[in-house]
Protein backbone atom coordinates (compact mmCIF):
# COMPACT_ATOMS: atom_id res chain seq x y z
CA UNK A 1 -66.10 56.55 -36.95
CA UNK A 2 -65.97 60.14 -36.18
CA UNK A 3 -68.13 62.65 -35.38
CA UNK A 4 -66.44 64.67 -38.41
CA UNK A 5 -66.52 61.53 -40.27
CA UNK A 6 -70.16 60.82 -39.22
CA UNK A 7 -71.50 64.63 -40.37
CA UNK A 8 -71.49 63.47 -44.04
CA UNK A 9 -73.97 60.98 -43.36
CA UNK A 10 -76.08 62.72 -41.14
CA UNK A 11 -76.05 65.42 -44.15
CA UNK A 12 -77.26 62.74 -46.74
CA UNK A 13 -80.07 61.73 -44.42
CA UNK A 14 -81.42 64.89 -43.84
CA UNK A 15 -81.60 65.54 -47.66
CA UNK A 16 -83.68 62.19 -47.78
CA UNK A 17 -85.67 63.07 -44.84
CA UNK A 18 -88.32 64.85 -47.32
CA UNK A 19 -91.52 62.38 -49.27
CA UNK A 20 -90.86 65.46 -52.35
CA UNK A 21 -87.35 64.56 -52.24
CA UNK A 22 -87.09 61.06 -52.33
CA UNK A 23 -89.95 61.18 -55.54
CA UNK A 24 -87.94 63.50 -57.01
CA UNK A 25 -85.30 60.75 -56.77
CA UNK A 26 -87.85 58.02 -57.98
CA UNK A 27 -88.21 60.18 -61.13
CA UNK A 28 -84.57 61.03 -61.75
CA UNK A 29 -83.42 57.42 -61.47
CA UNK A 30 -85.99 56.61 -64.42
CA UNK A 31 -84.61 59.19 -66.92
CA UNK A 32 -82.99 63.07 -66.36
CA UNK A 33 -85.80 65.63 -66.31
CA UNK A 34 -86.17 69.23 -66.13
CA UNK A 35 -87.61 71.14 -63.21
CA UNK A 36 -90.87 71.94 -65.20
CA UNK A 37 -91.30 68.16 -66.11
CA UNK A 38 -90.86 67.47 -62.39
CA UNK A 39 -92.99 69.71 -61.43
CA UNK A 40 -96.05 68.82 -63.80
CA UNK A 41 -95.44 65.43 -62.72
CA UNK A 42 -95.45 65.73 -58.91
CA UNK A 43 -97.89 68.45 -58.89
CA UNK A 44 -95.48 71.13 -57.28
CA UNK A 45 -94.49 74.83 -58.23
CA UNK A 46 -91.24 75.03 -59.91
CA UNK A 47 -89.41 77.00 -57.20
CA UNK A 48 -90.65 74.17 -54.86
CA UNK A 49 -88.67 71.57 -57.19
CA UNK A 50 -85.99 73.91 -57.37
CA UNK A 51 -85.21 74.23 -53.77
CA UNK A 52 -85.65 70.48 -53.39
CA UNK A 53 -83.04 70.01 -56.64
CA UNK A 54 -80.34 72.15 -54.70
CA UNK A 55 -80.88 70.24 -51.82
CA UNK A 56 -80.25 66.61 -53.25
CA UNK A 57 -77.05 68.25 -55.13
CA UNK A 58 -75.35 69.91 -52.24
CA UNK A 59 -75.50 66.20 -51.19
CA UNK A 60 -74.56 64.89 -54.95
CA UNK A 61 -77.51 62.93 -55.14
CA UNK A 62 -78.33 65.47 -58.61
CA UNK A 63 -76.22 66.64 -61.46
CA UNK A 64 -77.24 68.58 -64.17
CA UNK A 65 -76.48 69.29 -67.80
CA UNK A 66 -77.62 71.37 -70.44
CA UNK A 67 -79.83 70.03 -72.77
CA UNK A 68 -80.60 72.86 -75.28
CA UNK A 69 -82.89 75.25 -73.81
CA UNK A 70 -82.96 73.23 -70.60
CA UNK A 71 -81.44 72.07 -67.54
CA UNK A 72 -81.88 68.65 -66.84
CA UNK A 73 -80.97 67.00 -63.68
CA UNK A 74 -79.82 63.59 -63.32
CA UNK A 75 -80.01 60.76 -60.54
CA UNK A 76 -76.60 60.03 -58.70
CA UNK A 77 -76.24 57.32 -56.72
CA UNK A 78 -72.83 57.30 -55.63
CA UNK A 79 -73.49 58.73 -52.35
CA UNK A 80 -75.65 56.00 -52.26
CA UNK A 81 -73.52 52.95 -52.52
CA UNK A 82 -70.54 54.79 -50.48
CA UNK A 83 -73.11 55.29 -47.56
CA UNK A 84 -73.88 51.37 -48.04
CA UNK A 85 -70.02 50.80 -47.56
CA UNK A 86 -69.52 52.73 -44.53
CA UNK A 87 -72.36 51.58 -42.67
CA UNK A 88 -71.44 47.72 -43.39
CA UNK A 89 -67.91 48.41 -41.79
CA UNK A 90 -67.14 47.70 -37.87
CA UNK A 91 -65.97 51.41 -37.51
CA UNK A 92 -69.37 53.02 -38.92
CA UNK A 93 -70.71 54.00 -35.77
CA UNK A 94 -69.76 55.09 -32.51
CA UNK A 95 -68.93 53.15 -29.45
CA UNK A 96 -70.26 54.61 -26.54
CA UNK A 97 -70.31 52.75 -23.42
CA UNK A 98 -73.24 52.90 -20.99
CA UNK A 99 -72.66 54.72 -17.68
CA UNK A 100 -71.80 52.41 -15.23
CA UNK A 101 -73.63 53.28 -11.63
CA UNK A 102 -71.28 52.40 -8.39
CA UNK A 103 -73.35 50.08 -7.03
CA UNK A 104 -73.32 51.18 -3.34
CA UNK A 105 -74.51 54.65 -4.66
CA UNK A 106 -77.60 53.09 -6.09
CA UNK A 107 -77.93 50.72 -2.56
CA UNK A 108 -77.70 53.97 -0.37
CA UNK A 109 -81.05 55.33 -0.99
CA UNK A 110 -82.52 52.08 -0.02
CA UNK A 111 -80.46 51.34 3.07
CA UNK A 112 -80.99 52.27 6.56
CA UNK A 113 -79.01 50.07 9.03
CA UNK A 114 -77.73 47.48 6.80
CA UNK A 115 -81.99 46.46 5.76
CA UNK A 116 -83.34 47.43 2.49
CA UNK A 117 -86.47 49.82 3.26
CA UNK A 118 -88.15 49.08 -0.05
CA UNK A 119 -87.35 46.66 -3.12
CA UNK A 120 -86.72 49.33 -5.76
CA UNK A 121 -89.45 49.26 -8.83
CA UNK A 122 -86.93 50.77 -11.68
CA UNK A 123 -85.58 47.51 -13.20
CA UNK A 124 -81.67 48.59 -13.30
CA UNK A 125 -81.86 49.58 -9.39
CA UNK A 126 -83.77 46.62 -8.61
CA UNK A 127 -80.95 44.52 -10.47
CA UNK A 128 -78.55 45.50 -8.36
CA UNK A 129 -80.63 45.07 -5.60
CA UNK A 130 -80.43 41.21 -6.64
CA UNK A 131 -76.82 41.10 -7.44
CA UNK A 132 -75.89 42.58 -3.77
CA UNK A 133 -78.12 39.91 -2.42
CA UNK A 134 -76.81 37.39 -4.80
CA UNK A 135 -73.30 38.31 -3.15
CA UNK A 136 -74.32 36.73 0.39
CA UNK A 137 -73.96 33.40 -0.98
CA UNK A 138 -70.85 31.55 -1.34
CA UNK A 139 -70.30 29.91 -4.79
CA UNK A 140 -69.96 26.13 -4.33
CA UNK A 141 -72.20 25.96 -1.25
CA UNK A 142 -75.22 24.61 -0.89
CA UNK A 143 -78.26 26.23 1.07
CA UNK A 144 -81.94 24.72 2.10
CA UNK A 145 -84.65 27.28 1.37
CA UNK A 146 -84.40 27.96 4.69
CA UNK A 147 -81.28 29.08 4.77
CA UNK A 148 -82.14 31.26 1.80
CA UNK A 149 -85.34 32.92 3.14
CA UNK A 150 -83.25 33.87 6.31
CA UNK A 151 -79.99 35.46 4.96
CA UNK A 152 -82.87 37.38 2.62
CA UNK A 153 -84.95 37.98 5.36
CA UNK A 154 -81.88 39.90 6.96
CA UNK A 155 -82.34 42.69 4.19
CA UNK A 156 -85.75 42.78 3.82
CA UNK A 157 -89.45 41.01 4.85
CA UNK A 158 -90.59 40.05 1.41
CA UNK A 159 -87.91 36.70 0.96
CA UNK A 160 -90.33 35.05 -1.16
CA UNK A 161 -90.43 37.89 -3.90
CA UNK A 162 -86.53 38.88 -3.48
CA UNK A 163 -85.88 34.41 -3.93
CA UNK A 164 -88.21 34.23 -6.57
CA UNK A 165 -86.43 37.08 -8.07
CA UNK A 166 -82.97 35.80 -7.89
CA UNK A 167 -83.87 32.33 -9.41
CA UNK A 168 -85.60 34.28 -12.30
CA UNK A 169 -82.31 36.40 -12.77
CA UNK A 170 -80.54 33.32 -12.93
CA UNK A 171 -78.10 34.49 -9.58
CA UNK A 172 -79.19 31.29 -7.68
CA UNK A 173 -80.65 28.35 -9.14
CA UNK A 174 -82.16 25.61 -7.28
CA UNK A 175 -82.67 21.35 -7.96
CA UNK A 176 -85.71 20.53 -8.96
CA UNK A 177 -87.98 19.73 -5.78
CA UNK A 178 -86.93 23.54 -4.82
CA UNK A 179 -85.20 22.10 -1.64
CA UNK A 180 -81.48 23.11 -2.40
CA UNK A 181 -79.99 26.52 -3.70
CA UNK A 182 -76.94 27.57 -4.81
CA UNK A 183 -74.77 30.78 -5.97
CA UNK A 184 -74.78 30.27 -10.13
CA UNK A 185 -72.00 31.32 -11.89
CA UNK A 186 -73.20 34.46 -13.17
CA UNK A 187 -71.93 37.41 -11.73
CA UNK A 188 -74.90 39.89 -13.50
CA UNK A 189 -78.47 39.43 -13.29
CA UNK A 190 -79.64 37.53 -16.85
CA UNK A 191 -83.24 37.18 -17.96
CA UNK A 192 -84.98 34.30 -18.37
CA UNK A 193 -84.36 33.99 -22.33
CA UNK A 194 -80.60 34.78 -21.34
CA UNK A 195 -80.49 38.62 -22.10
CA UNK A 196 -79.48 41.10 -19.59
CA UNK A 197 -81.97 41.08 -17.11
């Protein structure tokens, strides 16, 4: 969908976006009143039911008709049940794609001479803090803790945290007893309830 196509709806919302409005509506869809019966009802002026009327009809929520001396307005829901429609279709909103970071851009700040100075604390840097380190281990080999506390230890101090982290992200996983890693198959960091990390 559109932005053009979108506008409609955003128009339709803003009419509802008012407690008068949407009372007025509650009232309307009961029976067609005037704006003098509205406005003894609700306890507003008639220019404030008025301006709220023209509102919900520029939207064609509100028709009127002449009823004798009066103009009564009547509840339309039409813009209702097409607003249903094209918000229950695939197309009804826009795709937008998040911004994807060049990984080495986000590493540089935290390199100097190949060693991470600091594990970042915002959670998208710090994930691809984990996927970099995730990379130094070859899929289908297996690795003794020791093995992965030292190739971690060659990027920063704190292996414990940075292995914790990458079993927790689900980039290595390890047999039971703790004593044997390995690369998963996962190629993004993944939470623990299988989300994006």
């Amino acid at each position: 969908m559109t932005e053009t196509e979108t506008l409609p709806l955003v128009t339709l919302f803003k009419a509802l976006g008012d407690s008068s409005r949407l009372k007025i509506l509650g009232l309307l869809a009961h029976a067609p009143q005037s704006v003098e019966a509205i406005a003894a009802t609700l306890h507003l002026s008639p220019p404030t039911v008025s301006h709220h009327l023209a509102k919900l009809k520029d939207v064609g929520l509100v028709t009127t008709e002449r009823d004798q001396y009066y103009q009564m307005y009547r509840f339309c829901e039409k813009p209702l049940t097409d607003m249903a429609k094209a918000l229950t279709t695939k197309e009804a909103f826009p795709k937008v794609l998040p911004a994807i970071e060049d990984p080495q851009a986000v590493l540089r700040p935290y390199m100097v001479d190949g060693r991470l100075t600091k594990i970042p604390s915002q959670r998208k840097k710090r994930v691809v803090v984990l996927e970099f380190l995730a990379n130094q281990f070859e899929r289908g080999n297996q690795y003794t803790e020791k093995e992965v506390n030292a190739t971690i230890s060659a990027f920063h101090d704190d292996f414990c945290t940075l292995r914790r982290e990458l079993i927790m992200a689900k980039l290595l996983d390890r047999a039971g007893g703790g004593g044997t890693y390995w690369r998963t198959e996962h190629d993004q960091a993944q939470s623990p309830l299988g989300n994006s990390y």
